[in-house]
N, C-alpha and C. Protein backbone atom coordinates (compact mmCIF):
# COMPACT_ATOMS: atom_id res chain seq x y z
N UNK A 1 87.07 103.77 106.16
CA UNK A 1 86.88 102.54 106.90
C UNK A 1 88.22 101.79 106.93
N UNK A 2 88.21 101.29 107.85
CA UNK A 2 89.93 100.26 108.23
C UNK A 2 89.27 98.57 108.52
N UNK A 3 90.67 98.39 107.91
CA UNK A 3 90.65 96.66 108.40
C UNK A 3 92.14 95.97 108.76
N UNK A 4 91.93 94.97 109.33
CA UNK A 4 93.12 94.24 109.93
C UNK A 4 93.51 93.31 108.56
N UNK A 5 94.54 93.02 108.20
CA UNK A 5 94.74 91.67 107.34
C UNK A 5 94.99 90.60 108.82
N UNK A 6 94.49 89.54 108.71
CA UNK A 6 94.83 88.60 109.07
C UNK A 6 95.73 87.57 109.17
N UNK A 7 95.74 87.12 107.59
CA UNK A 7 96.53 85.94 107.48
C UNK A 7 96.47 85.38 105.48
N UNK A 8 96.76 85.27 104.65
CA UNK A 8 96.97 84.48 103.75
C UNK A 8 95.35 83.69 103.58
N UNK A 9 94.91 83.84 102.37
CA UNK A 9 94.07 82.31 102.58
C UNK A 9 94.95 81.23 102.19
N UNK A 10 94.57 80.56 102.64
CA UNK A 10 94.73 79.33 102.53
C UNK A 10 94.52 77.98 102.53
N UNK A 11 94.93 76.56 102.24
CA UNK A 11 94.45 75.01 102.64
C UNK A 11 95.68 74.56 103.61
N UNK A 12 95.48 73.19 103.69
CA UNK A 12 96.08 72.69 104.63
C UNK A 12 97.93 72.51 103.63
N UNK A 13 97.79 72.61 102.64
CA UNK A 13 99.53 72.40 102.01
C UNK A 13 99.33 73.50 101.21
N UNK A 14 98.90 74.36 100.88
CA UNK A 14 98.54 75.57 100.09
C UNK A 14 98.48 77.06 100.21
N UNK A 15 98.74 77.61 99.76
CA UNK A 15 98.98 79.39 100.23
C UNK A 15 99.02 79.86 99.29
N UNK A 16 97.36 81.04 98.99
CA UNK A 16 97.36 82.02 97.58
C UNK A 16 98.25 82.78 98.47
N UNK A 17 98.65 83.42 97.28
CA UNK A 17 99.82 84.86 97.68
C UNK A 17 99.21 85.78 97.83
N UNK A 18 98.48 86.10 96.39
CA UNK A 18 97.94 87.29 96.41
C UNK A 18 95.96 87.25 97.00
N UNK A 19 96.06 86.49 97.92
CA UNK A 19 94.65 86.54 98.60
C UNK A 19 94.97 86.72 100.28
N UNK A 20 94.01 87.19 101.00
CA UNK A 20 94.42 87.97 102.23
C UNK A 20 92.91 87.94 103.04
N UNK A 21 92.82 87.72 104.30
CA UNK A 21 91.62 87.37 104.99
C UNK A 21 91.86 88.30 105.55
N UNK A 22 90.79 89.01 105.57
CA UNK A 22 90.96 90.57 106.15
C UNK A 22 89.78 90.76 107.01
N UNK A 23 90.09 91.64 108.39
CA UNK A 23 88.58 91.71 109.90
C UNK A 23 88.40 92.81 109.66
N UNK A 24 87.16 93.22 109.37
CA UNK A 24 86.99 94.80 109.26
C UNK A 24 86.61 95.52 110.58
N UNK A 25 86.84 96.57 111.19
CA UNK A 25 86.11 97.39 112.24
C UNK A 25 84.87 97.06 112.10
N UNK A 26 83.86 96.61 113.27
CA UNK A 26 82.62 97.06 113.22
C UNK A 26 81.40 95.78 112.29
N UNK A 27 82.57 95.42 111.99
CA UNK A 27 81.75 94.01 110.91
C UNK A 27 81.94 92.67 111.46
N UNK A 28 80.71 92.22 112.39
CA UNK A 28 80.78 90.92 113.18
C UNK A 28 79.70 89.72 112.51
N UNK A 29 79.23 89.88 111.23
CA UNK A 29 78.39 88.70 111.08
C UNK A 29 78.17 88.73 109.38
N UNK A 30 77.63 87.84 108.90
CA UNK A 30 78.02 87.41 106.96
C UNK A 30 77.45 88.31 106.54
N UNK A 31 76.06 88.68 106.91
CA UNK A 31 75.14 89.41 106.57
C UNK A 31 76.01 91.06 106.15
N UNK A 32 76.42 91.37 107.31
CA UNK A 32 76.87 93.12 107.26
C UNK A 32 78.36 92.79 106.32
N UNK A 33 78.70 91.92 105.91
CA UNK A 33 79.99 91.99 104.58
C UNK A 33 79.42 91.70 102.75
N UNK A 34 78.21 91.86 103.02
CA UNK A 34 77.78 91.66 101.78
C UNK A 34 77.67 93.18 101.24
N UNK A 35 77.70 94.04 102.38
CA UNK A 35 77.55 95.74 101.56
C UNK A 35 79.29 95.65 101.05
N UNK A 36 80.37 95.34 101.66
CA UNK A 36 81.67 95.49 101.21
C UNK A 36 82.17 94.47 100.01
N UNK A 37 81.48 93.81 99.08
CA UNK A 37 81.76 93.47 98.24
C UNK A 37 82.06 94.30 97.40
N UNK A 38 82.96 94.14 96.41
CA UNK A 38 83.65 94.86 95.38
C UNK A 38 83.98 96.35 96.11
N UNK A 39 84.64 96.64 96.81
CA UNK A 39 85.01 98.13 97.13
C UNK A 39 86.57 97.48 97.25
N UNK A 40 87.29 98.63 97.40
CA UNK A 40 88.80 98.90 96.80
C UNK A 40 89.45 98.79 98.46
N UNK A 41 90.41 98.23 98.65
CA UNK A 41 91.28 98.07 99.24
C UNK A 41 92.39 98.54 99.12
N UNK A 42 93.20 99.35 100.03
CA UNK A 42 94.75 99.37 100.01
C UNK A 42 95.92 99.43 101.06
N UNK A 43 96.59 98.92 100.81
CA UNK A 43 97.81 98.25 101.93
C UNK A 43 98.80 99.00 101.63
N UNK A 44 99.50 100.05 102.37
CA UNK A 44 100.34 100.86 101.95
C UNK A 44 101.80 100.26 102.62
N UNK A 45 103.19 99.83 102.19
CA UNK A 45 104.13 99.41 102.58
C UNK A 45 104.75 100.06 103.24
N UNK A 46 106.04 99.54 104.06
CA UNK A 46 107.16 100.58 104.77
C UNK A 46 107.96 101.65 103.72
N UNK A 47 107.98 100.80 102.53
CA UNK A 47 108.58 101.94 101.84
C UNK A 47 107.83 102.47 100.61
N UNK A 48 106.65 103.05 101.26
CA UNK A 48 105.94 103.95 100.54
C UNK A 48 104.76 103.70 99.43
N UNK A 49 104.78 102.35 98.91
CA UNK A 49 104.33 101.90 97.72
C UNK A 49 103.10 101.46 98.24
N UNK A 50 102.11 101.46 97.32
CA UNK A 50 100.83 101.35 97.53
C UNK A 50 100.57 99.79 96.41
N UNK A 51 99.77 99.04 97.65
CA UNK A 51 99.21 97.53 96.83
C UNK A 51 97.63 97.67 97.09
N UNK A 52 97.37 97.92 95.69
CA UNK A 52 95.65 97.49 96.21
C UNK A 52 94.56 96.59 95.59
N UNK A 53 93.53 96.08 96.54
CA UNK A 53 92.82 95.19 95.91
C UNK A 53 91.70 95.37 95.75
N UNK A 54 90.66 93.83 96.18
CA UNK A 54 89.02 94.30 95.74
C UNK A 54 88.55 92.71 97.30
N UNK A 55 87.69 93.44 97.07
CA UNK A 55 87.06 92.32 98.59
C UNK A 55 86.10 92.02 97.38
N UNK A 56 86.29 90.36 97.63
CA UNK A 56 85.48 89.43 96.87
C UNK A 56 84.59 88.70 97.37
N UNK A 57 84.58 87.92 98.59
CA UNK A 57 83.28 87.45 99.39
C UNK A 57 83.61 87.56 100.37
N UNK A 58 82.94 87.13 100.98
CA UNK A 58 83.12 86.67 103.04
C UNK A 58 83.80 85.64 102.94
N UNK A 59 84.37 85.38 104.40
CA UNK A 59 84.89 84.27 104.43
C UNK A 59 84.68 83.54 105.94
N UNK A 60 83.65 82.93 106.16
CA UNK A 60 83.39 82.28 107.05
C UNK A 60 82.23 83.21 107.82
N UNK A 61 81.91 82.68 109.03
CA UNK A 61 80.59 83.41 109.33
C UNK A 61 80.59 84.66 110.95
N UNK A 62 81.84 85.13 110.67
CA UNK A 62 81.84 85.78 112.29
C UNK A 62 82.59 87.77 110.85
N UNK A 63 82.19 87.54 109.95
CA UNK A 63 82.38 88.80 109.20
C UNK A 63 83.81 89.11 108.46
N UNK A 64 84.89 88.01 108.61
CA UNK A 64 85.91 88.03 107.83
C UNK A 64 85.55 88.55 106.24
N UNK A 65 86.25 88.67 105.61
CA UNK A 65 86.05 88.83 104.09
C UNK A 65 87.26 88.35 103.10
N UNK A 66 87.37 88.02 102.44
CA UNK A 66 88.53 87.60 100.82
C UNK A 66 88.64 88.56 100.40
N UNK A 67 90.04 89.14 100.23
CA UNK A 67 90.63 90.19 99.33
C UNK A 67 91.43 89.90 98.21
N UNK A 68 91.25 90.09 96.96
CA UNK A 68 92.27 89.50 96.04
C UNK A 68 93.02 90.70 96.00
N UNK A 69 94.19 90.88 95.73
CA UNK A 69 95.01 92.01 95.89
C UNK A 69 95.60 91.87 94.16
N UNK A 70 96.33 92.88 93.77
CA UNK A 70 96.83 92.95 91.87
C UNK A 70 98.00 91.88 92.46
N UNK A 71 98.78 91.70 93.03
CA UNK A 71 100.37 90.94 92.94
C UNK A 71 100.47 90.38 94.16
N UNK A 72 101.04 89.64 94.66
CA UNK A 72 101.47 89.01 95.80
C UNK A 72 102.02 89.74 96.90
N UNK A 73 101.36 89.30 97.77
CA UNK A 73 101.54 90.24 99.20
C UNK A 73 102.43 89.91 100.19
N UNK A 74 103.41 90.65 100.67
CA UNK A 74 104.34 90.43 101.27
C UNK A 74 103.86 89.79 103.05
N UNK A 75 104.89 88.66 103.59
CA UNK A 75 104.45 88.40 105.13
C UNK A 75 104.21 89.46 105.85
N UNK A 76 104.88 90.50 106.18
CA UNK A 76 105.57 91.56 106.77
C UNK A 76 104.01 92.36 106.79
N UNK A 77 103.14 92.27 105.83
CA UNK A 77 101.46 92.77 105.76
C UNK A 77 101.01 92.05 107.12
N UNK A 78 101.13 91.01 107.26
CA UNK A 78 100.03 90.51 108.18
C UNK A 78 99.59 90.75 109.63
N UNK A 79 98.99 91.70 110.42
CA UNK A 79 98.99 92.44 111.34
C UNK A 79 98.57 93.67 110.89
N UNK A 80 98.88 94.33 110.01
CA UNK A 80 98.96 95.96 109.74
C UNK A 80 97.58 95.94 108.66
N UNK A 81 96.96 97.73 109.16
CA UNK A 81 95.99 98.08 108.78
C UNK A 81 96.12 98.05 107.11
N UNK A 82 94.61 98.30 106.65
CA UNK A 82 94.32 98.83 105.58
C UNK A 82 93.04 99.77 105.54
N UNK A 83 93.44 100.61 104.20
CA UNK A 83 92.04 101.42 104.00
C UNK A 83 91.09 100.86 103.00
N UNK A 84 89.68 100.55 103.64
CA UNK A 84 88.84 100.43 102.35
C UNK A 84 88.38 101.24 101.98
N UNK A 85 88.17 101.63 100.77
CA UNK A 85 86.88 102.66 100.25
C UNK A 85 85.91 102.42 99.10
């Protein structure tokens, strides 16, 4: 299964690093992101290295989800796929 990262969560003066709002293929409503809780995430870089996380809840109601990732995630992520499993 694949997903888009989106964007950083965030507040209005605030930015987790290592949290990431991620659109999955195929997942349009709160209900169908409650099966992807706790499954493994990973974001593979340009130079080779693998960052991975854990999808922790939804985030808002059109099927987004919260990813906490192990370390802080680079800008250069935001646009580019990931694999869940």
């Amino acid at each position: 299964m694949e997903g888009v990262i989106v964007n950083f969560r965030r507040g209005k003066t605030t930015m987790k690093g290592n949290q990431m709002v991620l659109v999955v293929d195929g997942v349009n409503t709160k209900a169908k992101t409650e099966k992807l809780i706790g499954k493994k995430v990973i974001w593979k870089s340009p130079g080779n290295k693998e960052i991975t996380g854990k999808i922790t809840m939804p985030h808002g109601n059109k099927g987004a989800v919260r990813v906490l990732f192990e370390k802080g995630m680079p800008g250069q992520s935001i646009g580019q796929k990931v694999r869940i499993e």
